[in-house]
Protein backbone atom coordinates (compact mmCIF):
# COMPACT_ATOMS: atom_id res chain seq x y z
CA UNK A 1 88.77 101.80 133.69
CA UNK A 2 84.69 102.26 133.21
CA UNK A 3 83.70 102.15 129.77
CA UNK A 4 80.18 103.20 130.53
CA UNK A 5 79.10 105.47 128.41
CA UNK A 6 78.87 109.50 129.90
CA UNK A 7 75.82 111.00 129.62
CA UNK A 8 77.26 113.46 127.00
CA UNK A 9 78.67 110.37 125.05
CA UNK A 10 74.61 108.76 125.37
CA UNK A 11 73.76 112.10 123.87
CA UNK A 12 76.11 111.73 121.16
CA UNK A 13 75.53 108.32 119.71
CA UNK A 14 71.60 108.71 120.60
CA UNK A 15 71.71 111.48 118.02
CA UNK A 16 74.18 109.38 115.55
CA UNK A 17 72.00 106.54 115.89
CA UNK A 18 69.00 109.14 114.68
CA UNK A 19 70.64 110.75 111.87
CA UNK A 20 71.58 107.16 110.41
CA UNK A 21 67.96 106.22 110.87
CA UNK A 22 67.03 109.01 109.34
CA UNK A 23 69.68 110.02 106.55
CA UNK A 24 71.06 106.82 105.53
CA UNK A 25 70.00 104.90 102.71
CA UNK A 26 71.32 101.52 101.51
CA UNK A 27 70.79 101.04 98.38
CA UNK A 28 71.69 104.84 97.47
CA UNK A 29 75.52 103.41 99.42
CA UNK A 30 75.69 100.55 97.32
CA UNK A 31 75.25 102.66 94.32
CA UNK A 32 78.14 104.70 95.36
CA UNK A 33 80.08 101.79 96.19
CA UNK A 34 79.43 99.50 92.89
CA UNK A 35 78.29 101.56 90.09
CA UNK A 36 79.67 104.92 90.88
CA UNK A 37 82.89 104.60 92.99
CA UNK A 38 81.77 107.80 94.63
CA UNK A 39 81.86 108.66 98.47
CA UNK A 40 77.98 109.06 99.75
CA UNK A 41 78.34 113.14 99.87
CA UNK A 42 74.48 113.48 100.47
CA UNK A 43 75.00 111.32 103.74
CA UNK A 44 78.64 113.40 104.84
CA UNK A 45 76.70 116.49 104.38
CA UNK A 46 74.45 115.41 106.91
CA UNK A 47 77.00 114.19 109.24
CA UNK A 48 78.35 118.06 108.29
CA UNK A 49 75.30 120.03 108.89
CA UNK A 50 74.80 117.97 112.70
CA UNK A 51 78.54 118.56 113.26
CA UNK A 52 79.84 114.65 113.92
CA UNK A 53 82.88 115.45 110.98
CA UNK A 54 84.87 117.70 113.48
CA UNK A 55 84.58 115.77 116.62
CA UNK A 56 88.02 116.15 118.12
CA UNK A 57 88.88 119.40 116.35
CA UNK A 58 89.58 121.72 119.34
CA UNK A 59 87.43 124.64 120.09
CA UNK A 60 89.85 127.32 118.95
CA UNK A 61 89.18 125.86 115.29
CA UNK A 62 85.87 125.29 115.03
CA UNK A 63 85.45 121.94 116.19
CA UNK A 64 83.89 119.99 119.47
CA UNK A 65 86.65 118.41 121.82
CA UNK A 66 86.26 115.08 122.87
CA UNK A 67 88.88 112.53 124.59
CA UNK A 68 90.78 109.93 122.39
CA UNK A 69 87.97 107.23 123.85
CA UNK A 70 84.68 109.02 122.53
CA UNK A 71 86.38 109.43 119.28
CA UNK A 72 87.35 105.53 118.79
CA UNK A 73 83.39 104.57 119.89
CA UNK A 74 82.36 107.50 117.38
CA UNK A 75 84.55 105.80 114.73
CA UNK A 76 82.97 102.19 115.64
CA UNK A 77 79.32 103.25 116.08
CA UNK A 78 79.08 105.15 112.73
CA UNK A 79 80.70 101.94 110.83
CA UNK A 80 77.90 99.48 113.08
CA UNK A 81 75.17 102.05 112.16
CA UNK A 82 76.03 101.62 108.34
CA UNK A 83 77.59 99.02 107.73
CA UNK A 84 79.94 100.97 105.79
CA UNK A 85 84.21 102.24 106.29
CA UNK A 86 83.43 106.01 105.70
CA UNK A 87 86.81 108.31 106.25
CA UNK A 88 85.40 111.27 107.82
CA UNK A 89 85.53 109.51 110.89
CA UNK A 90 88.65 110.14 111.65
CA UNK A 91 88.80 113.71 110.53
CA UNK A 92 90.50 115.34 113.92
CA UNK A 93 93.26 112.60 113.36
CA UNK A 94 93.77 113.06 109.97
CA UNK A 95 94.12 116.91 109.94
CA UNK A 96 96.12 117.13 113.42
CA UNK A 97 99.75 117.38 112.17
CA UNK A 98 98.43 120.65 109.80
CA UNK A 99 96.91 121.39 113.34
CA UNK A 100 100.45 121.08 115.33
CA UNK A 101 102.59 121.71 112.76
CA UNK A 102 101.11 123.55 109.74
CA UNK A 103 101.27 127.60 109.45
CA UNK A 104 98.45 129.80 110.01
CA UNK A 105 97.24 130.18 106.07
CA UNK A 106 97.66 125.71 105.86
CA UNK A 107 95.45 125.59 109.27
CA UNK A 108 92.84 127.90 108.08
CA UNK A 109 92.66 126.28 104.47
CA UNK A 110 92.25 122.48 106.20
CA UNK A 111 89.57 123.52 108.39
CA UNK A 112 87.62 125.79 106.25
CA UNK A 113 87.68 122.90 104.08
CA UNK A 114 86.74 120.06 106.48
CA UNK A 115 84.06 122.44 107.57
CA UNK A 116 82.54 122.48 104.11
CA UNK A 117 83.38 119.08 103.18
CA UNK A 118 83.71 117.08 106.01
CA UNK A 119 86.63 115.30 104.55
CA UNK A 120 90.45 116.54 104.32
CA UNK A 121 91.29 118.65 101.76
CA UNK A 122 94.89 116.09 100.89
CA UNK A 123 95.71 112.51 99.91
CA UNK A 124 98.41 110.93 102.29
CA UNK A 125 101.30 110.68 99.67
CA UNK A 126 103.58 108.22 101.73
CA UNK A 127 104.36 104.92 100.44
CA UNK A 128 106.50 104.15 97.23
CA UNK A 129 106.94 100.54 94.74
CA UNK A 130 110.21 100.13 96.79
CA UNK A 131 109.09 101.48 99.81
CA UNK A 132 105.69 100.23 101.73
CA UNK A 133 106.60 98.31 105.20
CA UNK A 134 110.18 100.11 105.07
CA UNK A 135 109.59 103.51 104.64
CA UNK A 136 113.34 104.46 104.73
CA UNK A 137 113.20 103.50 101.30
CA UNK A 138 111.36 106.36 100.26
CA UNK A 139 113.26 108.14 97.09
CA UNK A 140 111.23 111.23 96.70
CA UNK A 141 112.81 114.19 96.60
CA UNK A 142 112.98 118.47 97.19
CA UNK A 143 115.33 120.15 95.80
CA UNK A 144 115.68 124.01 95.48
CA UNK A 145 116.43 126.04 92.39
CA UNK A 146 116.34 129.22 91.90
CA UNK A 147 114.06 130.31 95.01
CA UNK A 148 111.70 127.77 94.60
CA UNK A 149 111.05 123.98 95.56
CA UNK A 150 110.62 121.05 93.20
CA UNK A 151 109.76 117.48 93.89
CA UNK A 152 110.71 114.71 92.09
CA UNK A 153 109.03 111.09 92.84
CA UNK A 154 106.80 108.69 92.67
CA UNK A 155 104.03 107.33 94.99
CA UNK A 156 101.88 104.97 94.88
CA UNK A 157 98.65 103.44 96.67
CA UNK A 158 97.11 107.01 97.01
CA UNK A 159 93.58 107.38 98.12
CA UNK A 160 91.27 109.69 96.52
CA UNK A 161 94.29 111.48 94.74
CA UNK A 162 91.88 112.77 92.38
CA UNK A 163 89.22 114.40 94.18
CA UNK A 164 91.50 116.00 97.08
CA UNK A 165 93.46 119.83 95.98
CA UNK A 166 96.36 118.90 97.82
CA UNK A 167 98.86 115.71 98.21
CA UNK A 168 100.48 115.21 101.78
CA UNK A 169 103.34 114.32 100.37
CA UNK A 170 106.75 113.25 101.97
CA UNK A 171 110.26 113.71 100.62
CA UNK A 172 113.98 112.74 101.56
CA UNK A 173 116.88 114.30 101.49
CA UNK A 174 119.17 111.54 100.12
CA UNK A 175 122.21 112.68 101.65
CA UNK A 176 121.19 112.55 105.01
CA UNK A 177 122.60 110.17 107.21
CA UNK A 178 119.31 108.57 108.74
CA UNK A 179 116.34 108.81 106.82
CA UNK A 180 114.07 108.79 109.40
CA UNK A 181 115.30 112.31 110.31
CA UNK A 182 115.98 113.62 107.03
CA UNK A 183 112.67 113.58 105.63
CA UNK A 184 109.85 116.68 105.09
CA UNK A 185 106.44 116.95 104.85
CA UNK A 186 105.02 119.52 101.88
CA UNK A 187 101.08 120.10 100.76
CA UNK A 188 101.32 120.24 97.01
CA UNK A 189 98.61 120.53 94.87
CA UNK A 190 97.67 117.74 92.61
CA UNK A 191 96.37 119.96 89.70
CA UNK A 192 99.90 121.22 89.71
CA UNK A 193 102.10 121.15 86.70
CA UNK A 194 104.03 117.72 86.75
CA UNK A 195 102.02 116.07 88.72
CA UNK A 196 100.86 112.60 86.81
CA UNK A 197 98.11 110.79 88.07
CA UNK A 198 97.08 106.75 87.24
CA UNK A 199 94.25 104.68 88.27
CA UNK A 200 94.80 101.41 90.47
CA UNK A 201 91.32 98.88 91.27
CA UNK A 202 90.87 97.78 94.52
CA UNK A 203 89.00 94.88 95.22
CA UNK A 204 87.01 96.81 98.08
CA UNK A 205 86.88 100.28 99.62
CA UNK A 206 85.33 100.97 96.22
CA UNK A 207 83.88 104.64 97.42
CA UNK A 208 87.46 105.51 97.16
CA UNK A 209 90.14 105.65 94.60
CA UNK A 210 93.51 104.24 94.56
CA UNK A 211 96.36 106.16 92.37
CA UNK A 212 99.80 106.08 91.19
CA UNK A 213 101.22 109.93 91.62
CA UNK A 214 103.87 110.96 89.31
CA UNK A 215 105.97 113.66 89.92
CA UNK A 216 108.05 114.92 87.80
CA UNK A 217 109.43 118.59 88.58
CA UNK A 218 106.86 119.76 90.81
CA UNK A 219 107.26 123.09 91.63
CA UNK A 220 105.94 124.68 95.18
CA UNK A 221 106.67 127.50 97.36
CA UNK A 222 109.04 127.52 100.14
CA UNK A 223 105.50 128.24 102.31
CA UNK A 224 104.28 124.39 101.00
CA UNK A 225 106.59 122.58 104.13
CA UNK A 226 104.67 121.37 107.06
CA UNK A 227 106.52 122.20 109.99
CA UNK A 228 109.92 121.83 110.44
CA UNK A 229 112.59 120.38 107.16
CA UNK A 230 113.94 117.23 107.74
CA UNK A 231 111.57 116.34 111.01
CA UNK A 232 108.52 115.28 108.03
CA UNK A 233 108.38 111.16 109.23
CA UNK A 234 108.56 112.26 113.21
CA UNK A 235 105.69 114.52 112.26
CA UNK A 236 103.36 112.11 110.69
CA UNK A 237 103.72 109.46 112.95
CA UNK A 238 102.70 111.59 115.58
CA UNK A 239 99.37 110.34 115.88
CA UNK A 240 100.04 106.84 114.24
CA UNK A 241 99.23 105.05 117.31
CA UNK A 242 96.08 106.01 117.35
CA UNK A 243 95.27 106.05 113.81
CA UNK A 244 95.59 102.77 113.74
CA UNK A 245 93.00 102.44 116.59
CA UNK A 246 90.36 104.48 114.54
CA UNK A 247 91.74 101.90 111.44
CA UNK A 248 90.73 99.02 113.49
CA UNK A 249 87.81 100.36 115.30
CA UNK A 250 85.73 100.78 112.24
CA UNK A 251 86.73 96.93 111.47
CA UNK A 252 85.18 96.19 115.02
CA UNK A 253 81.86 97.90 114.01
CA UNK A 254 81.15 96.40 110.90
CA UNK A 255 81.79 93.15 112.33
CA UNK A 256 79.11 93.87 114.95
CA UNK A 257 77.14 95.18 112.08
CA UNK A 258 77.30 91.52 110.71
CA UNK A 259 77.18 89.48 113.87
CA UNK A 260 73.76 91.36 114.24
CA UNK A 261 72.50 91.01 110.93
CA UNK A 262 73.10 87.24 111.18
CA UNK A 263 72.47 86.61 114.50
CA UNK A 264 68.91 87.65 113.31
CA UNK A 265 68.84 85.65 110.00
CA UNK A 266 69.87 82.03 112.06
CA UNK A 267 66.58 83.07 114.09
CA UNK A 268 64.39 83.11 110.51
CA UNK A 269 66.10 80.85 108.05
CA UNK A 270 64.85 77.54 108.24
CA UNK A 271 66.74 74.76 106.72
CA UNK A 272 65.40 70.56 107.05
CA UNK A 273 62.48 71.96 109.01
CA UNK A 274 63.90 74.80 111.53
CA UNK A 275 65.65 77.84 111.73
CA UNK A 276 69.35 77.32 111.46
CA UNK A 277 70.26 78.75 114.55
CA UNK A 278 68.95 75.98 116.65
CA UNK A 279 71.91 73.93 114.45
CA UNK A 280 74.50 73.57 117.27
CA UNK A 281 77.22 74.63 114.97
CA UNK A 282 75.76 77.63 113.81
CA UNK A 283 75.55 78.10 118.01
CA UNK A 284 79.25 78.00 118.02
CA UNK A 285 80.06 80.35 115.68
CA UNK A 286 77.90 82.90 117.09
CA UNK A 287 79.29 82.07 120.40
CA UNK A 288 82.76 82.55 118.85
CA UNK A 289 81.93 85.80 116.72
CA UNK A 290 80.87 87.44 120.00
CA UNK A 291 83.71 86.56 121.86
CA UNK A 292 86.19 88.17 119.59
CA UNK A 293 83.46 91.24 119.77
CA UNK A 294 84.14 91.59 122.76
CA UNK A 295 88.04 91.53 123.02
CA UNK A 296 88.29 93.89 120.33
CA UNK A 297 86.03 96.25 121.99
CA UNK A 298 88.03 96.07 125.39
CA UNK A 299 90.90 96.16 123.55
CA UNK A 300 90.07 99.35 121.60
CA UNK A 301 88.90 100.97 124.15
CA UNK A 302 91.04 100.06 126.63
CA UNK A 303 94.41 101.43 124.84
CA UNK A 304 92.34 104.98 123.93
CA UNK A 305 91.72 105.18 127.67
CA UNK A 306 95.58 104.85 127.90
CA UNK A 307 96.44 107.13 125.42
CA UNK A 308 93.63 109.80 126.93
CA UNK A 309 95.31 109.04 130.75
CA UNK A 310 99.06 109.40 129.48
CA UNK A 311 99.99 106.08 129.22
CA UNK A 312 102.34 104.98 126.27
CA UNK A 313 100.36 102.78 123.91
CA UNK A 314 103.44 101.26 121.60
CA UNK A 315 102.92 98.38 122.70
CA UNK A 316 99.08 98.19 122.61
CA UNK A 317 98.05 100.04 119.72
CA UNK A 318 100.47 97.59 117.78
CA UNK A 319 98.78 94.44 119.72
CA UNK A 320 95.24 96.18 118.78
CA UNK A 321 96.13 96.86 115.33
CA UNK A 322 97.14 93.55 114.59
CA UNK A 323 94.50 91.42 116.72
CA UNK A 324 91.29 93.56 115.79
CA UNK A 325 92.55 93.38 112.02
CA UNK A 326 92.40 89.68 111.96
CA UNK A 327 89.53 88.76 114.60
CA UNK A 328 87.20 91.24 112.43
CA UNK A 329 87.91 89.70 109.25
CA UNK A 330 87.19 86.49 111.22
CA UNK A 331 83.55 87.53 111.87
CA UNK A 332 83.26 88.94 108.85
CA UNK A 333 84.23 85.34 107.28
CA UNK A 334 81.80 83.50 109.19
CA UNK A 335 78.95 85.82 109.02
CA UNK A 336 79.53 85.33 104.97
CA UNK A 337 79.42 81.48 105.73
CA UNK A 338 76.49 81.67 107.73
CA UNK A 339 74.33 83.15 105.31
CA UNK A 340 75.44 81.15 102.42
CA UNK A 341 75.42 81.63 98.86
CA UNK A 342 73.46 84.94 99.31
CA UNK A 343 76.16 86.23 101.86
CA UNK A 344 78.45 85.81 98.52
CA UNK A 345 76.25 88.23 96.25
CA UNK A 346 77.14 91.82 95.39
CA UNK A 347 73.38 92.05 96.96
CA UNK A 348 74.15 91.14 100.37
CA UNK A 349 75.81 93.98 103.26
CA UNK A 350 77.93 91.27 104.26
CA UNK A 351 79.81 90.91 101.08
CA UNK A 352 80.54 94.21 100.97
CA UNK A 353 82.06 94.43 104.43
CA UNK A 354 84.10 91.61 104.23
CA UNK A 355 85.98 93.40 101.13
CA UNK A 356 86.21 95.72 103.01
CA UNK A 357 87.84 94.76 106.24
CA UNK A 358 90.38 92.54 104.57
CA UNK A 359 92.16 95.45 103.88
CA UNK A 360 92.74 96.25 107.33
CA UNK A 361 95.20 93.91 108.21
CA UNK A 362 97.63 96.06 105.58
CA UNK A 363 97.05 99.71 106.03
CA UNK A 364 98.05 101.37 109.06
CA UNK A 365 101.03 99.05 109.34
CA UNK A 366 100.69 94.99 108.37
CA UNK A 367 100.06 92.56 110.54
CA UNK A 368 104.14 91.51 110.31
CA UNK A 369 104.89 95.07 110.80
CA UNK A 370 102.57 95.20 114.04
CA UNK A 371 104.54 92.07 115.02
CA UNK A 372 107.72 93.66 113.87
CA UNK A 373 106.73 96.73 116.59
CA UNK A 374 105.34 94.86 119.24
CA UNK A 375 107.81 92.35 119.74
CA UNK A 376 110.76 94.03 120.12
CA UNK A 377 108.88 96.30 122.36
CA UNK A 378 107.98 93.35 124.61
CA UNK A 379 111.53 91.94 124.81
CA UNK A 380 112.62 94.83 125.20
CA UNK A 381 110.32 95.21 128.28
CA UNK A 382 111.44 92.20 130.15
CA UNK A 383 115.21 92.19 129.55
């Protein structure tokens, strides 16, 4: 494995590095993020016009190819750039099982939408009050009548249900046997009669909303399943793997973003006559914030190069997941304590990012549910 960079990828993150420089603006993020709840469209639109929001997207649809590696640095270097979790970083990921799966009208509506965007054009409709860690305790359902479809459900923990058209939403036929493989995947729109929407408050990831969607008698077209009936969970955990690598990997950068941004205030912030950083256990913590940098980088990278070479990464991306979750909220944690009482105010970047990473360690898969993965996996592997 050699993680140095290609020249392409120098090219790349040279010209990321410039746009942020250029086109991001602080303050004009934190207003987003605390008064507005709003994602920073004048920044996307730049990432838009310079085409970083369909890295990954093959050719044939618009997009620039690049490996599973490029794509997890991409994801890490625009959250160390800003400081900030923004979700069009993992756009090819996100719109890949429309890609594989979706019919010719659903492809060209997600990408002429991405395009214009540079987010997807659905909310992931998944999880349910009885069913988060154990999704085979999913209740919604599609039933037919009368030539048409109707769903009937509720989920719950829904981002940005109100700004996207369409919910991603997945069903189960009750009567099947193993409801793993007897659940579907439909786009249904979310201005659609039935459909119910309430508010939830998150602590962080405040450019984002979180909703309750009710649905009561939904009615869609036959043309609204993804792929193929009853295969809807296989489908979507396609790329899970490596979703949860792009998760984590924007976790890595803003931890880097704050081991930085301290690193430089122990060099200027004096305390009983010197700068705190010549405090021996301010040393430590550094020396331990930079460590756990470092494995999460190698780690991230590492399993993308496994996934881009062929090599299965259930085992990994689960180790990853759960490791880079923690150890970023780690350096998050101690970059708050090393700045103080002003790391603690709404003020400071580092506040912000620590809200922000906590939630890592529960979407994607928990940390119990990475453990859950991983471990049978492992025992299985020396039986």
């Amino acid at each position: 494995m050699d993680f140095k960079l290609t020249e392409e990828q120098e090219l790349l993150f040279e010209n990321l590095a410039e746009l942020v420089e250029r086109e991001w603006n602080e303050s004009e993020y934190n207003d987003c993020y605390y008064n507005k709840h709003e994602l920073p469209q004048r920044f996307i639109d730049a990432l838009i016009e310079n085409g970083f929001t369909m890295l990954g997207v093959p050719e044939e649809y618009g997009g620039t190819p690049v490996d599973y590696l490029t794509l997890v640095m991409y994801a890490k270097e625009l959250a160390r750039l800003t400081g900030a979790n923004l979700p069009c970083a993992s756009n090819a990921i996100s719109i890949d099982d429309i890609l594989s799966f979706g019919n010719e009208d659903q492809q060209k509506f997600i990408l002429e939408y991405v395009a214009q965007h540079g987010t997807p054009p659905f909310a992931l409709g998944f999880s349910e009050p009885q069913a988060g860690s154990d999704s085979s305790g999913i209740l919604t359902t599609a039933t037919r009548r009368d030539g048409k479809v109707y769903i009937n459900g509720q989920k719950t923990m829904v981002t940005d249900a109100d700004i996207s058209p369409y919910l991603l939403c997945i069903t189960r036929n009750l009567e099947g046997e193993v409801p793993m493989k007897s659940m579907s995947m439909w786009l249904v729109p979310n201005d659609a009669k039935g459909v119910r929407l309430e508010p939830m408050h998150k602590i962080g990831l405040k450019t984002g909303h979180f909703f309750e969607v009710y649905l009561e008698d939904v009615e869609v077209e036959e043309s609204a399943l993804i792929g193929v009936e009853g295969n809807g969970f296989m489908q979507l955990m396609k790329n899970f793997e490596i979703e949860r690598l792009m998760l984590v990997a924007a976790g890595v950068g803003m931890a880097e973003a704050a081991f930085e941004e301290v690193a430089r205030y122990a060099n200027v912030r004096e305390q009983f006559g010197q700068p705190i950083g010549r405090f021996q256990i301010i040393q430590q913590k550094l020396t331990d914030m930079a460590i756990k940098l470092e494995n999460m980088k190698n780690y991230i990278y590492k399993t993308a190069w496994e996934k881009d070479n062929g090599i299965s990464i259930m085992i990994n991306s689960a180790l990853a997941k759960r490791y880079c979750a923690i150890a970023s909220f780690e350096v998050l944690d101690e970059a708050m304590q090393i700045m103080g009482g002003i790391g603690y105010a709404e003020e400071s970047r580092i506040s912000r990012m620590w809200l922000d990473v906590r939630h890592l360690r529960i979407a994607g898969g928990t940390d119990e549910i990475m453990v859950h993965i991983a471990g049978r996996q492992l025992l299985k592997k020396y039986r």
